[in-house]
N, C-alpha and C. Protein backbone atom coordinates (compact mmCIF):
# COMPACT_ATOMS: atom_id res chain seq x y z
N UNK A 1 -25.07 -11.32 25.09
CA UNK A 1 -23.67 -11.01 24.86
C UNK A 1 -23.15 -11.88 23.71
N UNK A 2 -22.34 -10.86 22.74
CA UNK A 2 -21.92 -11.61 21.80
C UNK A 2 -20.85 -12.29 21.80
N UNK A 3 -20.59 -13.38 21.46
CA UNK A 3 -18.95 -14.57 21.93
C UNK A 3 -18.00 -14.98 20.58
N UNK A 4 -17.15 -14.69 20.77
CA UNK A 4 -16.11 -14.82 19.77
C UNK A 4 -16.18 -16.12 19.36
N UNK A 5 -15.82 -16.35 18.04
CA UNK A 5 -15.81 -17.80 17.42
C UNK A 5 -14.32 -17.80 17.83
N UNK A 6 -13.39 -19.16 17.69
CA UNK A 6 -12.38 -18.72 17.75
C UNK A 6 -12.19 -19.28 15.79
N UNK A 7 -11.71 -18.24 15.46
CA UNK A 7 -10.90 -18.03 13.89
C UNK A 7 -9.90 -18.06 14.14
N UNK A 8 -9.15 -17.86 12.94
CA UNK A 8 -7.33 -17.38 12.57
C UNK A 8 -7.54 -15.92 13.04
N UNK A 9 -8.87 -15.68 12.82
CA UNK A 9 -8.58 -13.51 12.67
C UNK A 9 -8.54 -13.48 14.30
N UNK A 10 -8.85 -14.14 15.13
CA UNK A 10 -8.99 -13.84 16.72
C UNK A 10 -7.53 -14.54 17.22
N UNK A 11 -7.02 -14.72 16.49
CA UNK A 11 -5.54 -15.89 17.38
C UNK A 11 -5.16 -14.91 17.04
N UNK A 12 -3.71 -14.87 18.07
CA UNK A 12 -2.33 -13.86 18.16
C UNK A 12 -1.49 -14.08 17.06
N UNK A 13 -1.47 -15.37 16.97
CA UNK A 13 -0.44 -16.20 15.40
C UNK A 13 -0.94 -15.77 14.20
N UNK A 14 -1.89 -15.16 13.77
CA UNK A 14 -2.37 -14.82 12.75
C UNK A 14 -1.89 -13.42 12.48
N UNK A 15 -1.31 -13.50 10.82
CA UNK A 15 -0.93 -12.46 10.61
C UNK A 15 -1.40 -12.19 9.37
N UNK A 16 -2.32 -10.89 9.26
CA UNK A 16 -3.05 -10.33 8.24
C UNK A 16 -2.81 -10.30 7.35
N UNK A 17 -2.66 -9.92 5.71
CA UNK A 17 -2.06 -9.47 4.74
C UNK A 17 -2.98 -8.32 4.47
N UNK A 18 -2.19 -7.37 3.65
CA UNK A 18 -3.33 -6.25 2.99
C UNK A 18 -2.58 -6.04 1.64
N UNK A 19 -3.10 -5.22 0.95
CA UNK A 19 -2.92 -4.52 -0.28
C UNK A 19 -2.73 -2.89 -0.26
N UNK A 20 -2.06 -2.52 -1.06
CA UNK A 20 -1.63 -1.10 -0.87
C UNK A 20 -2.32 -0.58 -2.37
N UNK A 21 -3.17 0.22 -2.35
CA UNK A 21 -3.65 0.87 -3.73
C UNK A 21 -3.45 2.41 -3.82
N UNK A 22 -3.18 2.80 -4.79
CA UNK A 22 -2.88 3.88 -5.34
C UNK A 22 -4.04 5.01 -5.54
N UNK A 23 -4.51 5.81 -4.97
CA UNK A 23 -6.06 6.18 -5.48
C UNK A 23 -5.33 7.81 -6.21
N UNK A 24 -5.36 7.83 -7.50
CA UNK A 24 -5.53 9.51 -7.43
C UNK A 24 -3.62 10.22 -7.64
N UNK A 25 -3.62 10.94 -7.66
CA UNK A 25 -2.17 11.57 -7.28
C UNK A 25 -1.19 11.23 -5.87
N UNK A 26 -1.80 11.55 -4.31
CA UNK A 26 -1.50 11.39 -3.68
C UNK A 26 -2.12 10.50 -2.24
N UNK A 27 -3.12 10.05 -2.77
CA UNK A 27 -4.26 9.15 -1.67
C UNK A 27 -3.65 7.59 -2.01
N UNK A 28 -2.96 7.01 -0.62
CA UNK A 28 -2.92 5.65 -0.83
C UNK A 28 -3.70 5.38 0.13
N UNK A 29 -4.61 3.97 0.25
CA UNK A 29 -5.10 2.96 0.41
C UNK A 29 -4.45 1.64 0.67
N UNK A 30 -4.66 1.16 2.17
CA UNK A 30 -3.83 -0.08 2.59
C UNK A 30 -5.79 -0.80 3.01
N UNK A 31 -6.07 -1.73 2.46
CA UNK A 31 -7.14 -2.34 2.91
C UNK A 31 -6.87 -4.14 2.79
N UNK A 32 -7.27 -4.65 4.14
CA UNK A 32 -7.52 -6.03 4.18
C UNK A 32 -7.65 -6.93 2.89
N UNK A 33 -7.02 -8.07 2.81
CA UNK A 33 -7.33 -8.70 1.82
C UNK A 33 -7.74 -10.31 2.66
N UNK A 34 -8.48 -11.09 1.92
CA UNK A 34 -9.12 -12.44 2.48
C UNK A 34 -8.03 -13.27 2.36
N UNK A 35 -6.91 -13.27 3.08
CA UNK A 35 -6.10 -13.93 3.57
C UNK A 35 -4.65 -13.59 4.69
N UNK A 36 -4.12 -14.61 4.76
CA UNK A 36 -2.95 -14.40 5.94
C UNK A 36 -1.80 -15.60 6.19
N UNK A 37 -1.09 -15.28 7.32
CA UNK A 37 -0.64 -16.94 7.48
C UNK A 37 -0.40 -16.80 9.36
N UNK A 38 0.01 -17.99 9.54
CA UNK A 38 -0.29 -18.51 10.65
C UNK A 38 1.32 -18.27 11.08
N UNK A 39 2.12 -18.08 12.59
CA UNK A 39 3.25 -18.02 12.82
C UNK A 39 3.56 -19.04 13.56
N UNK A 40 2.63 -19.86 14.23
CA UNK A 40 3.46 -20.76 14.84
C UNK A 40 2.73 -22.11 14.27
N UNK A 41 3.81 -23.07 14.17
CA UNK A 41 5.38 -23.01 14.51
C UNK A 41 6.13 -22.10 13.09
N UNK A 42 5.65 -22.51 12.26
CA UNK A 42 6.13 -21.96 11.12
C UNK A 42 5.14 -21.54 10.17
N UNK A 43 5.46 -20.24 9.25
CA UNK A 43 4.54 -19.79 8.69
C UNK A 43 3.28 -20.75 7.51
N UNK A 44 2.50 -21.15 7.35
CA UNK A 44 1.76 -21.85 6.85
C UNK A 44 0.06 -20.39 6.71
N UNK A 45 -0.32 -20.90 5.09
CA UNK A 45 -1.57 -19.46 4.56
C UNK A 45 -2.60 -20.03 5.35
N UNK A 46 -3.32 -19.42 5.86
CA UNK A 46 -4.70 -19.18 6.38
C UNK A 46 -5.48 -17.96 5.78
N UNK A 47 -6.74 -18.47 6.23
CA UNK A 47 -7.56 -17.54 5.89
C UNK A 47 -7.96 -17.00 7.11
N UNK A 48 -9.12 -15.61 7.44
CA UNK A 48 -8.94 -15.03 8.35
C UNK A 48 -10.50 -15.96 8.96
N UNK A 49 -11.42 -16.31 8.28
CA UNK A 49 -12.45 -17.06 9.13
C UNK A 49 -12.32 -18.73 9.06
N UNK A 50 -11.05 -19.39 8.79
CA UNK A 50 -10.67 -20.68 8.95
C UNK A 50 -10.64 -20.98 10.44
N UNK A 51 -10.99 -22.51 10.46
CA UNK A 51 -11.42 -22.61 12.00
C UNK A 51 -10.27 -22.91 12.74
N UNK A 52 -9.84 -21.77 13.85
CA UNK A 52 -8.64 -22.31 14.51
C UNK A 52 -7.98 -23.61 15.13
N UNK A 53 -6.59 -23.99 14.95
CA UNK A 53 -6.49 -25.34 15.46
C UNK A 53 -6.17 -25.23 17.03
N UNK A 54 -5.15 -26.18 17.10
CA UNK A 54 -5.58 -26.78 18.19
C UNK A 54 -4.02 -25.37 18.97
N UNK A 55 -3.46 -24.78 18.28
CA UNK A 55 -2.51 -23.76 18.40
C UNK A 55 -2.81 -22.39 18.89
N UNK A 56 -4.52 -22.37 19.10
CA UNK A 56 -4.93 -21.09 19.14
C UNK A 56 -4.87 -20.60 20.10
N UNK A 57 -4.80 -19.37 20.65
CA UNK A 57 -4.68 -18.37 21.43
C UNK A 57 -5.63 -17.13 21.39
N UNK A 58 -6.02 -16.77 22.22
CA UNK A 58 -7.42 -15.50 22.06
C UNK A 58 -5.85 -14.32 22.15
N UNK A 59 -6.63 -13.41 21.24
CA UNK A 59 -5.56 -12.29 20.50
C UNK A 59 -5.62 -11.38 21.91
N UNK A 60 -4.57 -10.72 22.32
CA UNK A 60 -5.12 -9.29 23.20
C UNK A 60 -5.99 -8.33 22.93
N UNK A 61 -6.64 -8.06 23.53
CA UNK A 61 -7.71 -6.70 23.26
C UNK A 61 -6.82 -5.74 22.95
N UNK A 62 -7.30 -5.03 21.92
CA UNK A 62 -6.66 -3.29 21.18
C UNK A 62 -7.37 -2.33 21.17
């Protein structure tokens, strides 16, 4: 069985960023970008495989 590291990308406080691209006439594209920031206590950048501190929380299952 495989076991979660705990990251920024597995905490609840972590909040993704993405990019929105334009493909074509009418095809947009929203894809992940290698970064984010952290919400608690206050927003501070993370990355999504930075090693979680001591704030972390396992995310809910989706």
């Amino acid at each position: 069985m495989e076991q979660k590291q705990d990251t920024c990308e597995n905490c609840k406080h972590f909040r993704q960023h993405y990019i929105k691209e334009e493909e074509g006439d009418s095809r947009i594209i929203i894809q992940k970008i290698h970064a984010g920031h952290c919400a608690k206590p206050r927003l501070r950048s993370k990355s999504p495989l930075d090693t979680a501190c001591e704030r972390f929380e396992e995310k809910d299952p989706q």
